[in-house]
Every structure is written in structure tokens, then in C-alpha cells.
Protein backbone atom coordinates (compact mmCIF):
# COMPACT_ATOMS: atom_id res chain seq x y z
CA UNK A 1 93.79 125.45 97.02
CA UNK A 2 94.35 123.76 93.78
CA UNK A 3 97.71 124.28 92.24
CA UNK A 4 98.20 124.91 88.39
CA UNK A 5 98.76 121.04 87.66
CA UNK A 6 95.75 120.26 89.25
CA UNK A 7 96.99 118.97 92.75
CA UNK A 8 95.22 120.04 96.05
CA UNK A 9 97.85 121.41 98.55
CA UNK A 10 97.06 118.91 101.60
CA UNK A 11 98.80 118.05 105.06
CA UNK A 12 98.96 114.26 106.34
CA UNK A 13 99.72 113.56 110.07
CA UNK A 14 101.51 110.37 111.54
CA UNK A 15 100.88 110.70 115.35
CA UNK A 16 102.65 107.75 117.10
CA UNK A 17 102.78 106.60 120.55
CA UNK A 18 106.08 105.93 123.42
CA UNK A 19 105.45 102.68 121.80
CA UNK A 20 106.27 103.96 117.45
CA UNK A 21 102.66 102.50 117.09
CA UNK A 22 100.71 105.27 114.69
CA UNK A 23 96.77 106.40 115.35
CA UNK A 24 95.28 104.85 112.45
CA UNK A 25 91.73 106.05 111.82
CA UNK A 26 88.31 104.71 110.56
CA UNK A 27 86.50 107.20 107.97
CA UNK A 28 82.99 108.09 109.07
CA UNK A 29 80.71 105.31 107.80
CA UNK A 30 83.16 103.40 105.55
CA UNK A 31 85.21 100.78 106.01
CA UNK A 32 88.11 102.44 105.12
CA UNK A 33 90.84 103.27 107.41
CA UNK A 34 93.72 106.25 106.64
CA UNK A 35 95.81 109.13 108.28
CA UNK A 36 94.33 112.04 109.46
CA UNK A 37 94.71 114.58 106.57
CA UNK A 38 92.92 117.63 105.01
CA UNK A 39 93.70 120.60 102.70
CA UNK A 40 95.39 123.81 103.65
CA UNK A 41 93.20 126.81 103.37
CA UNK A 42 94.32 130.20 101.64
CA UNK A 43 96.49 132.08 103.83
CA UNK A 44 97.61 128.99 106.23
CA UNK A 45 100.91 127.36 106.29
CA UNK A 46 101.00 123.93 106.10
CA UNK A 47 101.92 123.70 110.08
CA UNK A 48 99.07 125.43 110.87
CA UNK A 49 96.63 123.17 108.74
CA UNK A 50 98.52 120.47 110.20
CA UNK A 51 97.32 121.32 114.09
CA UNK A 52 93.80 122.52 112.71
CA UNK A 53 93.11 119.39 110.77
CA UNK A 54 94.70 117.52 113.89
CA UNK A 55 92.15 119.45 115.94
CA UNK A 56 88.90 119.03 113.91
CA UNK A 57 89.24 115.33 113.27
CA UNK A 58 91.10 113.47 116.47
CA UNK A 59 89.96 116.53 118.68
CA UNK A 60 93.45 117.08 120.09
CA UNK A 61 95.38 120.42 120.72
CA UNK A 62 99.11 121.33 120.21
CA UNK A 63 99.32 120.58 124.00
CA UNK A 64 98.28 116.47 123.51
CA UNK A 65 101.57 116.08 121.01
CA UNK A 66 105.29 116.85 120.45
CA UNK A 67 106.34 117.83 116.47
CA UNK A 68 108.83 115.56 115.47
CA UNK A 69 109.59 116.44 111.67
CA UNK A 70 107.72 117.17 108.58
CA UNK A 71 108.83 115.69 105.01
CA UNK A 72 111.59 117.29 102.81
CA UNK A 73 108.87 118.37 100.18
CA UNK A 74 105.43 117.46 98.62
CA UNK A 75 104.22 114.06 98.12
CA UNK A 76 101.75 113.68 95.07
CA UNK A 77 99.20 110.89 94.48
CA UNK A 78 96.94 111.12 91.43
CA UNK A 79 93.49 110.13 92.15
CA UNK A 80 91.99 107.36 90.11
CA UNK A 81 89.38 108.90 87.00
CA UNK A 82 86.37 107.83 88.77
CA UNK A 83 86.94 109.67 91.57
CA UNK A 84 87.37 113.00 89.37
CA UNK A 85 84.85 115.83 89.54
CA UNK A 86 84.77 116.99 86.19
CA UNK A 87 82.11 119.62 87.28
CA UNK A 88 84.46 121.44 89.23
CA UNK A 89 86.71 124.23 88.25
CA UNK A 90 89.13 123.87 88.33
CA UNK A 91 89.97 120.13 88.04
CA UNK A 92 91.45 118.32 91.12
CA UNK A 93 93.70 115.21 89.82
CA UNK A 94 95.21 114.49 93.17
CA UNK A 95 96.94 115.51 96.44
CA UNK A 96 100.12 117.12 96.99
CA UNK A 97 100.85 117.10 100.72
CA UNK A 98 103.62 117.72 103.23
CA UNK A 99 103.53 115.01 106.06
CA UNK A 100 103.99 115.44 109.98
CA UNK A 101 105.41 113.20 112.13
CA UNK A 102 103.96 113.74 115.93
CA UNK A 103 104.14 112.62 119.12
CA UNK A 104 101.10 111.61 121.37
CA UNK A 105 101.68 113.05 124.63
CA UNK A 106 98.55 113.25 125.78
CA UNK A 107 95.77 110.98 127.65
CA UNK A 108 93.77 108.44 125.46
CA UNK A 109 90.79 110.09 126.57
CA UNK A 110 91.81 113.20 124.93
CA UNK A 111 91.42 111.94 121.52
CA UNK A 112 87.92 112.90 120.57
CA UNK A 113 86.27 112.12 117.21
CA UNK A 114 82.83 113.80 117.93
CA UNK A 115 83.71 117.51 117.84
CA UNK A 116 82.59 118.17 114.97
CA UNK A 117 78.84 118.12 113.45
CA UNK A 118 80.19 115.71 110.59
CA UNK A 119 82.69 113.77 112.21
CA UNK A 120 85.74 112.46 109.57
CA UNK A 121 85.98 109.61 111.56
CA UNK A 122 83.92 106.54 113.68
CA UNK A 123 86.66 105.24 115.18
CA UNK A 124 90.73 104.41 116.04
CA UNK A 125 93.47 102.32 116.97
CA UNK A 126 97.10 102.27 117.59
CA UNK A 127 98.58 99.89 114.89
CA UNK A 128 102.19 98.69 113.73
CA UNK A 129 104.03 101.21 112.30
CA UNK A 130 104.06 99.63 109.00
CA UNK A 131 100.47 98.11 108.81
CA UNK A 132 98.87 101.39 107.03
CA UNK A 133 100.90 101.11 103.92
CA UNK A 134 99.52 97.34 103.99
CA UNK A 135 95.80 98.65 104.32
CA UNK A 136 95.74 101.86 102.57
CA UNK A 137 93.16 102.65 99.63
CA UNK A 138 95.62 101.61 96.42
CA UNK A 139 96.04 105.09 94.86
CA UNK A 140 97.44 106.59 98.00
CA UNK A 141 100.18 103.17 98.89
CA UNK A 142 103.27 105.05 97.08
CA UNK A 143 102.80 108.49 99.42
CA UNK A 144 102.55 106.69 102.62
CA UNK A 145 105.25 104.30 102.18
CA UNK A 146 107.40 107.57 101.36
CA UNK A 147 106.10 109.25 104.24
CA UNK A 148 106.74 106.40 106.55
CA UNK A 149 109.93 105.65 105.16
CA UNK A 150 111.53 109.41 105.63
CA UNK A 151 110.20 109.42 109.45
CA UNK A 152 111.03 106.00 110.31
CA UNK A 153 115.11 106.99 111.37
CA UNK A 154 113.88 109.24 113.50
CA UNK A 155 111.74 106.68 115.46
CA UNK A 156 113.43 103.68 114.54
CA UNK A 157 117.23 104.26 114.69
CA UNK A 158 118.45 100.75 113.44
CA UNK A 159 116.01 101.68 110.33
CA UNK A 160 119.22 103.26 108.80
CA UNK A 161 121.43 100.65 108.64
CA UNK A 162 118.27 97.99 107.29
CA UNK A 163 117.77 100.53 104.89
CA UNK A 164 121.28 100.55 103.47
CA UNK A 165 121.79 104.00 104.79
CA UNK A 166 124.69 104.62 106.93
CA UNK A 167 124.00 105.09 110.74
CA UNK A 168 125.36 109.02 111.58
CA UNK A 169 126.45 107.47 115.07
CA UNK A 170 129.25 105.52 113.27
């Protein structure tokens, strides 16, 4: 679903572990690491894209993690020109996406990348919180420090008062 400025309504998911450490993911025969994400399909909520995207590409169910939140809004990201399909009608310029923060609550051996007959992704790790706005492709930095930064009071209570933000406990 492409929106009438040309973004492509999307869902991102931060799954973390009891340690705040987030699945960070390998993309099927690159060398390029990200989220899991993918695009909402007509008729879906963004929740529901959330668990099926969760589903296809890390091969885990609503009963291997605990919602936690979702961002405010959309986060946009324009995607550079040489990555635009002029071809297609109509044009896609970028992502708009709502995030979700989960929890893993599930076994290790649950997460399963093969389910699929095109798998998204080769492989995973658990990672600092912060490392994927370090290793992310360029273009998509800006919505993944926003993401991380609106989830990271709820994981990382002494995040509010680094950030300049008062703590609600005072």
C-alpha cells in the first residue's frame, strides 16, 4: 500500500531479550544486517502485519513474545534515487512505518529463519541495544535512532534522566 506521497505503509519490530539486547538480523545473501520489517497488506492493521511479518521472517508466534509499545506515529525514510523503480506505478519514494517494541519470551530454538521458500534472512544475533543505529544502511539511520530512542524509557529507565527528560518516579 503506497500512500498518496509516495511512502509504503510498513511495520518495523525491535524484539529484545531479559537482557535489552535486540535480535538483529542478516538479509538473505547480503551482508547487510537490519530489523525485521515488511509492508502492511490492504485490509491489515499495522499490529497484525507486525505478528505476520514477525512470523514469516524469525518464524516466531504471538506466544514466543510480550508487546511492549508501538511508536506515537509514522516514521518516514526516503529511499536514495537509485534504489527507485521508476517502472512502477505508482512510485515508491520511501517507507512510512509504525515500530514495535517486543519481548522475547520464548526458547532460542524457536526462532526459525527457514520457514519460508525465500527466506528474508541467513542469520541472527542478539546485539547492544544501540549497535543497529551504528550499522544500519545510511538512508534508514534517522528512523531507527527515533525508534530506539522512543522505546528506550521503557527498557532503560535511567534513559530519561540521560536524555534530559524528567524521570515520572520523581
Amino acid at each position: 500500500m503506497i500512500d498518496k506521497d509516495g511512502f509504503r505503509a510498513n511495520v518495523g519490530i525491535i524484539l529484545c531479550n531479559e537482557l535489552n539486547q535486540v535480535l538483529w538480523a542478516q538479509r538473505a545473501q547480503h551482508d547487510s544486517w537490519q530489523f525485521p520489517q515488511g509492508g502492511i497488506k490492504f485490509n491489515e492493521t499495522p499490529e497484525q502485519a507486525a505478528f505476520r511479518e514477525l512470523t514469516e521472517e524469525i518464524g516466531l508466534g504471538r506466544e514466543h513474545v510480550e508487546l511492549l509499545a508501538t511508536t506515537r506515529g509514522w516514521l518516514r525514510y526516503r529511499l536514495p534515487k537509485r534504489y527507485l523503480r521508476y517502472g512502477n506505478k505508482p512510485l515508491c519514494i520511501g517507507q512510512k512505518q509504525r515500530w514495535f517494541l517486543m519481548r522475547f519470551t520464548g526458547d532460542e530454538t524457536d526462532v526459525r529463519l527457514d520457514l519460508h521458500e525465500k527466506p528474508e534472512f541467513d542469520d541472527w544475533r542478539w546485539v547492544d541495544y544501540w549497535t543497529p543505529v551504528e550499522e544500519i544502511v545510511f538512508f534508514k539511520r534517522r528512523v531507527y535512532e527515533k525508534a530506539l530512542h522512543e522505546f528506550a524509557p521503557l527498557l532503560f529507565p535511567e534513559y530519561r534522566k540521560r536524555a534530559g527528560k524528567p524521570d515520572s518516579k520523581s
